[in-house]
Each structure stands twice: as C-alpha cells, then as structure tokens.
Protein backbone atom coordinates (compact mmCIF):
# COMPACT_ATOMS: atom_id res chain seq x y z
CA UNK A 1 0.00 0.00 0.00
CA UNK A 2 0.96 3.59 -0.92
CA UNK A 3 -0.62 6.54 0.77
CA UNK A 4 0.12 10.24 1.66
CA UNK A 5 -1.23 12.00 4.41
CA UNK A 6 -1.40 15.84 4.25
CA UNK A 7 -2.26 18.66 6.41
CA UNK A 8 -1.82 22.10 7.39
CA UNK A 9 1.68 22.16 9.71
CA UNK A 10 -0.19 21.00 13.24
CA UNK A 11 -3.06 18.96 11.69
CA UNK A 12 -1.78 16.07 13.82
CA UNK A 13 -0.14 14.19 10.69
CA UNK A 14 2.83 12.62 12.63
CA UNK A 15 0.67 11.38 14.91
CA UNK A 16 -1.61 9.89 12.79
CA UNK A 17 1.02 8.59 10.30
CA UNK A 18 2.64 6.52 13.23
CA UNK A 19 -0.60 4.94 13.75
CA UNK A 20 -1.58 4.17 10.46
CA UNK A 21 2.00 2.60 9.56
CA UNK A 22 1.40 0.28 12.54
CA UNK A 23 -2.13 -0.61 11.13
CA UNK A 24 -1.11 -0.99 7.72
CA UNK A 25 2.36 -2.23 8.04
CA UNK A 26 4.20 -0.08 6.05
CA UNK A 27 6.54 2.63 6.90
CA UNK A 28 6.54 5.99 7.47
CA UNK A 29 8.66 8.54 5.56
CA UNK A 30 8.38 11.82 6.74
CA UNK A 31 9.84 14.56 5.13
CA UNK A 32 10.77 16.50 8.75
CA UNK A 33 11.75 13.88 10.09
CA UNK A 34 14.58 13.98 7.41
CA UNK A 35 14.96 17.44 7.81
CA UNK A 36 15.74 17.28 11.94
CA UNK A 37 18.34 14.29 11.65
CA UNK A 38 19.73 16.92 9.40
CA UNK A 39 19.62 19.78 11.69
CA UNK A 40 20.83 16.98 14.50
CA UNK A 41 23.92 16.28 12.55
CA UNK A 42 24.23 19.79 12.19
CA UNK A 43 25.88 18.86 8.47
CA UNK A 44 25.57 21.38 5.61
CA UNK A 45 22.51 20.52 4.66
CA UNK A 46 20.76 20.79 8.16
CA UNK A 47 22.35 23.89 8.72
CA UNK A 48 20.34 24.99 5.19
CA UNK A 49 17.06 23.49 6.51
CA UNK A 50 17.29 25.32 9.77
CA UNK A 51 17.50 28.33 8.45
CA UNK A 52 14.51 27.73 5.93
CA UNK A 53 12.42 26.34 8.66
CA UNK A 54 13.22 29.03 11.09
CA UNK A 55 11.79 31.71 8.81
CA UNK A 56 8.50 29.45 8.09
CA UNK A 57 9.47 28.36 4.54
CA UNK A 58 9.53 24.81 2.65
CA UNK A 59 12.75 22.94 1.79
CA UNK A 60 13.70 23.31 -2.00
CA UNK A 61 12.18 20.70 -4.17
CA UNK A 62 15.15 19.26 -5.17
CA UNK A 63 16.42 18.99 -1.70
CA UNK A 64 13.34 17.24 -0.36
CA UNK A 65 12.76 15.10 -3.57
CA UNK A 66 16.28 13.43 -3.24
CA UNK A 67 16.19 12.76 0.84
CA UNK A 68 12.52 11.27 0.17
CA UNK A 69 13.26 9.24 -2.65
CA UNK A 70 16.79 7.96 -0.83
CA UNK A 71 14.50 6.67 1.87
CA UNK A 72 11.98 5.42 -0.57
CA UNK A 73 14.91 3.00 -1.87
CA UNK A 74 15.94 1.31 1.59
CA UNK A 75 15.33 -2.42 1.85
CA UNK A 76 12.45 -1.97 4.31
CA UNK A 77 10.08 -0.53 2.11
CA UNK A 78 10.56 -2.90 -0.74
CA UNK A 79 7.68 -4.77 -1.78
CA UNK A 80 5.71 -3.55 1.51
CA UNK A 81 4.75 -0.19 0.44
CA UNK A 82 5.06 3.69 1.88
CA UNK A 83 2.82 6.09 3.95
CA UNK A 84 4.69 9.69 3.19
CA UNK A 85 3.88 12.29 5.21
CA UNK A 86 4.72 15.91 4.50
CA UNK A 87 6.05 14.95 1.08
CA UNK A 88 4.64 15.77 -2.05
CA UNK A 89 3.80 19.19 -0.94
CA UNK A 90 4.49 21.01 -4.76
CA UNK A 91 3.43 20.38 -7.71
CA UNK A 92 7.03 20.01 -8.84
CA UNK A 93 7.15 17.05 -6.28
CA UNK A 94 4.04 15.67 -7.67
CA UNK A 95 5.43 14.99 -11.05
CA UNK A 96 8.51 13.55 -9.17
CA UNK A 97 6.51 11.31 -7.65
CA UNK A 98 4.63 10.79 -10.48
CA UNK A 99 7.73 9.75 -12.58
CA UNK A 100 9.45 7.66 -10.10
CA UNK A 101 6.49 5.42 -9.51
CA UNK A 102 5.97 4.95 -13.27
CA UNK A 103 9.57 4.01 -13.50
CA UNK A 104 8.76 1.63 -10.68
CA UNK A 105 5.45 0.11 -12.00
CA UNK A 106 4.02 0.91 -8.95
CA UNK A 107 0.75 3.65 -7.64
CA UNK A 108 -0.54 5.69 -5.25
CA UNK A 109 -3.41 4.07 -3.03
CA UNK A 110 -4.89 7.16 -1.53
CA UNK A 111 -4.17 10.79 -0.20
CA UNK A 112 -5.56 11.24 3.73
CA UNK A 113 -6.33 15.07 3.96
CA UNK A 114 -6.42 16.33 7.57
CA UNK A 115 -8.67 19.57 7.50
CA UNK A 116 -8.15 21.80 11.04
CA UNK A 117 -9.10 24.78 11.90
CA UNK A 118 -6.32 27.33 11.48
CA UNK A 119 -6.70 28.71 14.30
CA UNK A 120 -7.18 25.29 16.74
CA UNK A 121 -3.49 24.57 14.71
CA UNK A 122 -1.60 27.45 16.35
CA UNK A 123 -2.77 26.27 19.25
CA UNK A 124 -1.92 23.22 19.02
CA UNK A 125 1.66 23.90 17.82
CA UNK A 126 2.25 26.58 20.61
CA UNK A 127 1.20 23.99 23.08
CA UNK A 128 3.74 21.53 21.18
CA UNK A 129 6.68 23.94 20.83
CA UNK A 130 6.61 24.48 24.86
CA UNK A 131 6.47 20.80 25.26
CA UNK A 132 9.10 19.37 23.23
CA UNK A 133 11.02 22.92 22.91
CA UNK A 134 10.86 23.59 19.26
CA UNK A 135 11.99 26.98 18.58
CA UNK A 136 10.60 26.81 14.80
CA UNK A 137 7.03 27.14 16.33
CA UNK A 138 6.28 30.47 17.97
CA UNK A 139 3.08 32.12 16.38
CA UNK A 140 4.29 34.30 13.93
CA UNK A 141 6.32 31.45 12.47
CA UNK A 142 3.71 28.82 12.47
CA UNK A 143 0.86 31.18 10.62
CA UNK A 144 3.87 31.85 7.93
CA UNK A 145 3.78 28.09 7.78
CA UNK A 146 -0.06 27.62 7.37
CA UNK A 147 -0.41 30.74 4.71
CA UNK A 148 2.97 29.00 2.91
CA UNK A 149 0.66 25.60 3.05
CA UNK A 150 -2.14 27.17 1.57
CA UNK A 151 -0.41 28.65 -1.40
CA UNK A 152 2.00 25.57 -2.24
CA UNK A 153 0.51 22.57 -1.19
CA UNK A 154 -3.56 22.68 -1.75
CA UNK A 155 -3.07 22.58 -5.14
CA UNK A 156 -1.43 19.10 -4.64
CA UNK A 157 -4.11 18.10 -3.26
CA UNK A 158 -6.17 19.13 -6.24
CA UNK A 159 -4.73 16.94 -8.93
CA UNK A 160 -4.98 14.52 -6.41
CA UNK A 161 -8.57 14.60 -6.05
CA UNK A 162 -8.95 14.50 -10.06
CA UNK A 163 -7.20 11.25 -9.85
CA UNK A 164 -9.89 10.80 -7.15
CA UNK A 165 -7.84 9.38 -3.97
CA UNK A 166 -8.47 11.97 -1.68
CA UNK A 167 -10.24 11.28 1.55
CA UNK A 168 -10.65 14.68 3.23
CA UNK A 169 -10.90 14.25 7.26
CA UNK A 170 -11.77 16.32 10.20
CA UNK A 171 -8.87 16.40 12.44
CA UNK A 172 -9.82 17.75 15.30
CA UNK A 173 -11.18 15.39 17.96
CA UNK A 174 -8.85 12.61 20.05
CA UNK A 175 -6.61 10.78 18.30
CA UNK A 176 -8.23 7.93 18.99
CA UNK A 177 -11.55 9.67 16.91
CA UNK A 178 -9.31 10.94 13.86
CA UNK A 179 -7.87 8.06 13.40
CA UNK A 180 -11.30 5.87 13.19
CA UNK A 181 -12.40 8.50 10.74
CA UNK A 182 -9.65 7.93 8.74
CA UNK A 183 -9.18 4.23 8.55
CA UNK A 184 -12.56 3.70 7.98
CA UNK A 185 -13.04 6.27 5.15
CA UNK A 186 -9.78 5.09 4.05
CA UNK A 187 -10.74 0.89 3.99
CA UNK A 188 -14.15 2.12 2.36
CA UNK A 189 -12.81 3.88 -0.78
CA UNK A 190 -9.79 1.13 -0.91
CA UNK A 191 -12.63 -1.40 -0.82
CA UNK A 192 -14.88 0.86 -3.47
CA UNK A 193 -11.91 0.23 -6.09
C-alpha cells in the first residue's frame, strides 16, 4: 500500500502517520523527520534546513525530492509499500513522484487530507513547541507556515482529487476519533476500487 497524508503544519499528521503505519504495516517517511536528523547532525545541509524552517518556509524541491526518494529506496520498504507524510507538498514534487512510480510500476493508493481549523493549529503547535522545545514554532512562524501551506501545497491536493484518492478528514477530535475517521473512510474507498 501507498498513501500520503497531508495537512496544514499542526493537523496532527505525525501522529496519525505513526498509527496508520502500525495498522497498515508499512513505513513511514516523513519529510521532517529527514529534515531534523539533518539539523541533528548539524551537516551542511541541516544547517540549510534550519535556516529555511526558522523563517517558516519549505525545503527546495530538489532537496526534499532526493532525501525522500533515498529513503523510498531502503530495503524496508521494498515490496511492503510507503505512507509519506509531509512529502509531495508542490506540484514540482508531484510529477517527481509521479515519474518515479511509473519508473517503478508501482501507484498511489490514496491521499488522507487532515482539515483543522487554522486557528485550533496554532494552538496546538504553541502547546507543542513548549512541550518538546521547538523553537521553529512560535506564532508568527507557524501562521507563515499555514499561509505557505495554503499557497504551495492545496493545489497538490487538487490533482490529487482529479485522480480521485483523496479522503478529506476532520482532524480535530482525540486521536483515537481521527484516526477511526480515517481508517474507515480510508478501507471504504480502498474497498470501493
């Protein structure tokens, strides 16, 4: 199985993603999860994403495209499938995507959309940031995010919902509630194929 999970920064995507891997047994790539053993090994290219992710922007395409698709190519995810999360998130990544899973005779089995309040999100992520100390989420950073979301990534989500594999849910709730929604909208339009 191949899915993506999307969201506005805060939707609860990691948390979800986790889950869902578990569920479906198949791994989780996540594009900041990349990024922070990056910025943890403090190499060159960390010290590039930190700076992008401290003033609210995305990663480069080409940057993100060849740490994804590196992962993509481990031995664990051979024949068992992917769940990324936070990656496509341009249209430019799309077509990436799109070409490397042609080359690979494989497909995409669905696109989870988490749909939150913008507002409930900064909240969230404020909460977050003085839990787990992450300096890249203090308010004026994290509505930069969402407005940077907005413009780049919902038209992903548009030529994904030509294709029709989109299943939009409401992420606001427990986790326990989200994730019901989305495994059983998920298992209903798998099973609809």
């Amino acid at each position: 199985m191949r899915l993506l999970i999307m969201g506005p920064p805060g939707a609860g995507k990691g948390t979800q993603a986790a889950r869902l891997s578990a569920h479906y047994g198949i791994p989780t790539v996540s594009s900041g999860d990349l990024f922070r053993a990056h910025i943890k090994a403090q190499d060159a290219l960390g010290q590039k994403v930190s700076a992008l992710i401290a003033r609210g922007e995305f990663v480069p395409d080409c940057i993100t495209t060849s740490m994804v698709f590196r992962r993509l190519l481990k031995p664990d995810i051979k024949g068992v499938g992917w769940l990324l999360d936070g990656y496509p998130r341009t249209l430019g990544q799309v077509e990436a995507l799109d070409i490397a899973q042609a080359e690979l005779g494989t497909r995409l089995d669905g696109v989870i959309s988490l749909v939150a309040d913008p507002n409930e999100v900064v909240g969230r992520m404020l909460k977050r940031a003085e839990l787990e100390g992450r300096a890249d989420d203090n308010e004026a950073t994290i509505r930069r995010r969402i407005e940077v979301y907005d413009a780049e990534t919902k038209p992903v989500l548009d030529v994904y919902r030509e294709r029709d594999l989109v299943v939009e849910i409401d992420a606001l709730g427990t986790v326990d509630e989200v994730f019901d929604r989305i495994t059983g909208s998920l298992d209903a339009k798998l099973a609809a194929r």
